[in-house]
N, C-alpha and C. Protein backbone atom coordinates (compact mmCIF):
# COMPACT_ATOMS: atom_id res chain seq x y z
N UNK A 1 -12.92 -44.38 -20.20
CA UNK A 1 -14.35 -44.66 -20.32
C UNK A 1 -14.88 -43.95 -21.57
N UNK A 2 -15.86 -44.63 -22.36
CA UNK A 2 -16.16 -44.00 -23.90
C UNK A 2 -17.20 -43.41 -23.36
N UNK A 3 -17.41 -42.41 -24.34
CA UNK A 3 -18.57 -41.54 -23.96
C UNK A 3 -19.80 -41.99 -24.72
N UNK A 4 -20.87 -42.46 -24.39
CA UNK A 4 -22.09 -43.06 -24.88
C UNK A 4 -22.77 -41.73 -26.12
N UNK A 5 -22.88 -41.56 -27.51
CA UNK A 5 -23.48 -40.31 -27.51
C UNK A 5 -24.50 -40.67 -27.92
N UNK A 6 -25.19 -41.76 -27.56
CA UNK A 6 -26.46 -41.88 -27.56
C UNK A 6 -27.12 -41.91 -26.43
N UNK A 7 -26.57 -41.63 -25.75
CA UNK A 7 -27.87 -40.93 -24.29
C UNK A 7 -27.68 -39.75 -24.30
N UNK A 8 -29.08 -39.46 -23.54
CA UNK A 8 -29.52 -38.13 -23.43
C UNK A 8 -28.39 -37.32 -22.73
N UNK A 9 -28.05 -35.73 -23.08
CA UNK A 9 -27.08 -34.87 -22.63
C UNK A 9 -27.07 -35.15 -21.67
N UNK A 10 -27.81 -34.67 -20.65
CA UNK A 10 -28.21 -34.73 -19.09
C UNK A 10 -26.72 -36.16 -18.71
N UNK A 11 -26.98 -37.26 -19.28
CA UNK A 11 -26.67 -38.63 -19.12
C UNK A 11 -25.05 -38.40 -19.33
N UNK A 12 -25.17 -37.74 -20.65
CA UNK A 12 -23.64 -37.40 -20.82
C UNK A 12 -22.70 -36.50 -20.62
N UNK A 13 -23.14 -35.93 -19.86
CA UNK A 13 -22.73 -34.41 -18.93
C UNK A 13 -21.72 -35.26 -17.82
N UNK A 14 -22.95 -36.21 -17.24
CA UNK A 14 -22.63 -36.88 -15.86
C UNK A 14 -21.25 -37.92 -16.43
N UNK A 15 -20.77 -38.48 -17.10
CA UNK A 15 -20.25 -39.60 -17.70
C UNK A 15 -19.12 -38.73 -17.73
N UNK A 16 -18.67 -37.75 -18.64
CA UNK A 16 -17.74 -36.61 -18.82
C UNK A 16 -16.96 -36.12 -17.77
N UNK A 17 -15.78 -36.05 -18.00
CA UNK A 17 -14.76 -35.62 -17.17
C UNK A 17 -15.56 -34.20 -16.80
N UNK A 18 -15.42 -33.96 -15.18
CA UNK A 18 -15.70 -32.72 -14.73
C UNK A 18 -15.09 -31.26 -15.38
N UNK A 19 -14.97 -30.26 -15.71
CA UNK A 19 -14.44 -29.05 -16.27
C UNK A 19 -13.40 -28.80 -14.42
N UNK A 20 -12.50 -27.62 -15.41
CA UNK A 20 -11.23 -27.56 -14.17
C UNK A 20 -12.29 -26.18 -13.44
N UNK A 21 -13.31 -26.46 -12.54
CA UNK A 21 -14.19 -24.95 -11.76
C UNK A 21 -13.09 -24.56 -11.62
N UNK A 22 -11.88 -24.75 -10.58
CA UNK A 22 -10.86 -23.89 -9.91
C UNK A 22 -10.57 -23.09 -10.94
N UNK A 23 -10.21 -23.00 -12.04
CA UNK A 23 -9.72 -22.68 -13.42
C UNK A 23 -10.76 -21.42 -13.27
N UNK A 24 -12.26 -22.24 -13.87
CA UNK A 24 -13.42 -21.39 -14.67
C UNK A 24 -13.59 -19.93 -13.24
N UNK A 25 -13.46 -20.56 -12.12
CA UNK A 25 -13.85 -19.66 -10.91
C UNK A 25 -12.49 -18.20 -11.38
N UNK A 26 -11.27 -18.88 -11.21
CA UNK A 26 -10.39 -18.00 -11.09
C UNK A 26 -10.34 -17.11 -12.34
N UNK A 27 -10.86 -17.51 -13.60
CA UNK A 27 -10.99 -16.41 -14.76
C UNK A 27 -12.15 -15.39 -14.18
N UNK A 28 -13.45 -16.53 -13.88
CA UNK A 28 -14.77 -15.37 -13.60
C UNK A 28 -14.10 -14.13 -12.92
N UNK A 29 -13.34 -14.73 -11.59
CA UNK A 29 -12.83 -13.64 -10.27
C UNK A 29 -12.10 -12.19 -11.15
N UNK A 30 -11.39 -12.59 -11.91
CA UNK A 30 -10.23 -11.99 -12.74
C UNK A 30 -11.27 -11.06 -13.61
N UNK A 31 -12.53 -11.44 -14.57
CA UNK A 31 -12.81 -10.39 -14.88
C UNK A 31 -14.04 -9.64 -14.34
N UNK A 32 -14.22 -10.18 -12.98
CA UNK A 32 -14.65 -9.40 -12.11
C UNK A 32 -14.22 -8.49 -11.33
N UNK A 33 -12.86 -8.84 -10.85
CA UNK A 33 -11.92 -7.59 -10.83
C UNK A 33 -11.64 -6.34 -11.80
N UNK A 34 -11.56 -6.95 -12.96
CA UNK A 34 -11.42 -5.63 -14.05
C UNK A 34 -12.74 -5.06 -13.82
N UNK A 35 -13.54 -5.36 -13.62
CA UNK A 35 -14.81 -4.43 -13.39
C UNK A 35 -15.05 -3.36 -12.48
N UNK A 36 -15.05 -4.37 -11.40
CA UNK A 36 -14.57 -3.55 -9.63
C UNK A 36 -13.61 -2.36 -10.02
N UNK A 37 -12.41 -2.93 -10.44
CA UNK A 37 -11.12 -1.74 -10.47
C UNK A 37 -11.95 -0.47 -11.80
N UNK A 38 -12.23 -0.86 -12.93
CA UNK A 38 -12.67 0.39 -13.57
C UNK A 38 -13.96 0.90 -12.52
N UNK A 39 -15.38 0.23 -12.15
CA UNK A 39 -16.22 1.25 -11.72
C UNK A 39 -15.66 1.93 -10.40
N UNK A 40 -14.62 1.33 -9.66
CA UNK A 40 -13.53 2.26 -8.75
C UNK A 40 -13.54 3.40 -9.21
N UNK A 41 -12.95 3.28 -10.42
CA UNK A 41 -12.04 4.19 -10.93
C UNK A 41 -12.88 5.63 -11.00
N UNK A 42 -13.79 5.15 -11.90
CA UNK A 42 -14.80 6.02 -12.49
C UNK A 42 -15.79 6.83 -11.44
N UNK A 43 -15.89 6.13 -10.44
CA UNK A 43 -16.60 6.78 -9.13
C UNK A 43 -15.62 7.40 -8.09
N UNK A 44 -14.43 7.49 -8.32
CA UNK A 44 -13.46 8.33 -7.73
C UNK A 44 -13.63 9.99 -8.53
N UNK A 45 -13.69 9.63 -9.82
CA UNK A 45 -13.45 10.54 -11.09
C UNK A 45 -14.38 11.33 -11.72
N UNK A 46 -15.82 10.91 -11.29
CA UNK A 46 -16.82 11.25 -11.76
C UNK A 46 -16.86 12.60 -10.79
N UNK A 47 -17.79 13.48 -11.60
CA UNK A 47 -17.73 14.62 -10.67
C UNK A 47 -19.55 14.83 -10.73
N UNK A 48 -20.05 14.04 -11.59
CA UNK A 48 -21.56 14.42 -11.54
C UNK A 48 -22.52 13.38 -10.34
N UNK A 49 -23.27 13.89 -9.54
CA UNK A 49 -23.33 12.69 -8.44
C UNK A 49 -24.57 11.53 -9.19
N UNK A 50 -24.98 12.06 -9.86
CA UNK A 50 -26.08 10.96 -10.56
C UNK A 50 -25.31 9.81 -11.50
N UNK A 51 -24.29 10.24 -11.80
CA UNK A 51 -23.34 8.92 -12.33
C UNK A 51 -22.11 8.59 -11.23
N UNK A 52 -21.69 9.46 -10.48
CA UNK A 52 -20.86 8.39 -9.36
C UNK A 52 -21.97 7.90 -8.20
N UNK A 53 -23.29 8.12 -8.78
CA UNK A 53 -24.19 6.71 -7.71
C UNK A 53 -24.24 5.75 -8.46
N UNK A 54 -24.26 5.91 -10.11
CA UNK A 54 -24.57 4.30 -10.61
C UNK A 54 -23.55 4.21 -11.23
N UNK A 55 -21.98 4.60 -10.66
CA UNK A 55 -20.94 3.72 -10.77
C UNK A 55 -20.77 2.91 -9.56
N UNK A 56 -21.57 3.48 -8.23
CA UNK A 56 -21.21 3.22 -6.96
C UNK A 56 -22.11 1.91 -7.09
N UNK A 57 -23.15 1.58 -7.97
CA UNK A 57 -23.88 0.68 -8.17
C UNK A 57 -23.14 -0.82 -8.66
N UNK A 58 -22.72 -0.40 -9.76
CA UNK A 58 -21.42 -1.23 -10.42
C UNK A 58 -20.37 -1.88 -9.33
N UNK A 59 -20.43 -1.03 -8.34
CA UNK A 59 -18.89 -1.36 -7.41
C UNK A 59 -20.05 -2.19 -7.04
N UNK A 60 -21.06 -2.07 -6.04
CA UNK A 60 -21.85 -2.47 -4.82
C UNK A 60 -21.77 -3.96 -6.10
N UNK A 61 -22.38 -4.01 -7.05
CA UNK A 61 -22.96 -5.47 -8.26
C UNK A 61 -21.18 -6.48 -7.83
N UNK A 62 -20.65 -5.43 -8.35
CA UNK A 62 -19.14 -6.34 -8.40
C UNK A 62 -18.90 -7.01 -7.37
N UNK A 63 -19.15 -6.34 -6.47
CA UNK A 63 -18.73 -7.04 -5.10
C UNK A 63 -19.16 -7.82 -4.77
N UNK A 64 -20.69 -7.91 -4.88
CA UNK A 64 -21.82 -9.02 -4.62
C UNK A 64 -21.50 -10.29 -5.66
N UNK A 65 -21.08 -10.37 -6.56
CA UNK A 65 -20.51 -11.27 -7.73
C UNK A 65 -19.49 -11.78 -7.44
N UNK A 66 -18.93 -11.25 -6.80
CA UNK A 66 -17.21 -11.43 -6.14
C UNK A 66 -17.60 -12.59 -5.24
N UNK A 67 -18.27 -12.33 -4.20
CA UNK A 67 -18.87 -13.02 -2.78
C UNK A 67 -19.65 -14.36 -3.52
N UNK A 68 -20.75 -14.10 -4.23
CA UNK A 68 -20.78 -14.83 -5.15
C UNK A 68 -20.05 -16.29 -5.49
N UNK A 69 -19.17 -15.69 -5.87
CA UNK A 69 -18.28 -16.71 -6.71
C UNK A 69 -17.65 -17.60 -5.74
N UNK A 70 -17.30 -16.71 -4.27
CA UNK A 70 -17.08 -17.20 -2.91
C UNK A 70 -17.20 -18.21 -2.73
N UNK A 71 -18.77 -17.80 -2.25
CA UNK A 71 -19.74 -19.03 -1.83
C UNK A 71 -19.96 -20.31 -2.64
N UNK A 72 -19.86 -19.98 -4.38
CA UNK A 72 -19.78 -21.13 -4.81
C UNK A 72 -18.44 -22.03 -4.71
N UNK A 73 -17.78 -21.35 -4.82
CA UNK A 73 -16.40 -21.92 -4.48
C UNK A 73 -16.45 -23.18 -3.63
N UNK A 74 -17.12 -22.80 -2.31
CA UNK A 74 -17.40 -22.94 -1.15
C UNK A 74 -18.51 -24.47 -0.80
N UNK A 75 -19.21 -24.36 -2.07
CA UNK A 75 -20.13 -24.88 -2.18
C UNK A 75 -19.58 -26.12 -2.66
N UNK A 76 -18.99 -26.10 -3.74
CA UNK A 76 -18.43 -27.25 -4.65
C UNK A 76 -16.78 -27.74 -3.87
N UNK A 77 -16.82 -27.67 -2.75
CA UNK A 77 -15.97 -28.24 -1.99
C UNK A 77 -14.63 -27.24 -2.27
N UNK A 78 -14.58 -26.36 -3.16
CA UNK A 78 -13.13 -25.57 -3.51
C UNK A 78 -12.24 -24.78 -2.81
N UNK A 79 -13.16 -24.40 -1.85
CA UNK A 79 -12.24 -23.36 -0.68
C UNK A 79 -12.59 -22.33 -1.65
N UNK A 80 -11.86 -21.32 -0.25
CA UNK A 80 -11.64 -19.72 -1.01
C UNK A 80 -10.47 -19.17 -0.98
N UNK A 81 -9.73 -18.70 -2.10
CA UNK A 81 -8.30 -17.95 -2.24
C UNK A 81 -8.25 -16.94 -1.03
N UNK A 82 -7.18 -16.59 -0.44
CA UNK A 82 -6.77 -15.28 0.49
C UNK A 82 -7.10 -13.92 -0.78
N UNK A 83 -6.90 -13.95 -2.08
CA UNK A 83 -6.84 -12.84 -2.75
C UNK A 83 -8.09 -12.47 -3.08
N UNK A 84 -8.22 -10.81 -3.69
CA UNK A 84 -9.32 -10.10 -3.80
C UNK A 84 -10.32 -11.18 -4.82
């Protein structure tokens, strides 16, 4: 199917082969993990409590982003992986 590029984006968004989500989801997850695992890290390590609360902040964000990504998963018919 040719792609019209004279209609409006909106028009040609819809016409366009879908993007691989499973793909885009599983990178987001991946460098949402590197996040999770360093503010881990750093709130194990920290010894001052006013920065291992707003690393503990970072963990609490990550996680919620994580779940996040879940639900969209979830949403767009994708399921959810067994992994973190």
């Amino acid at each position: 199917m040719a792609l019209d590029l004279a209609a409006p984006p909106s028009d040609r968004a819809l016409d366009a082969a879908p993007p691989d989500l499973s793909h885009v989801f599983h990178r987001l997850n991946n460098q949402l993990g590197v996040i999770l695992a360093n503010a881990e890290l750093l709130e194990a390590r920290l010894t001052d409590d006013t920065q291992r609360a707003r690393a503990g902040l970072v963990v609490s964000g990550a996680l919620d982003a994580i779940s996040t990504v879940q639900d969209l998963r979830r949403l767009v018919g994708l399921g959810v992986s067994n992994g973190r």
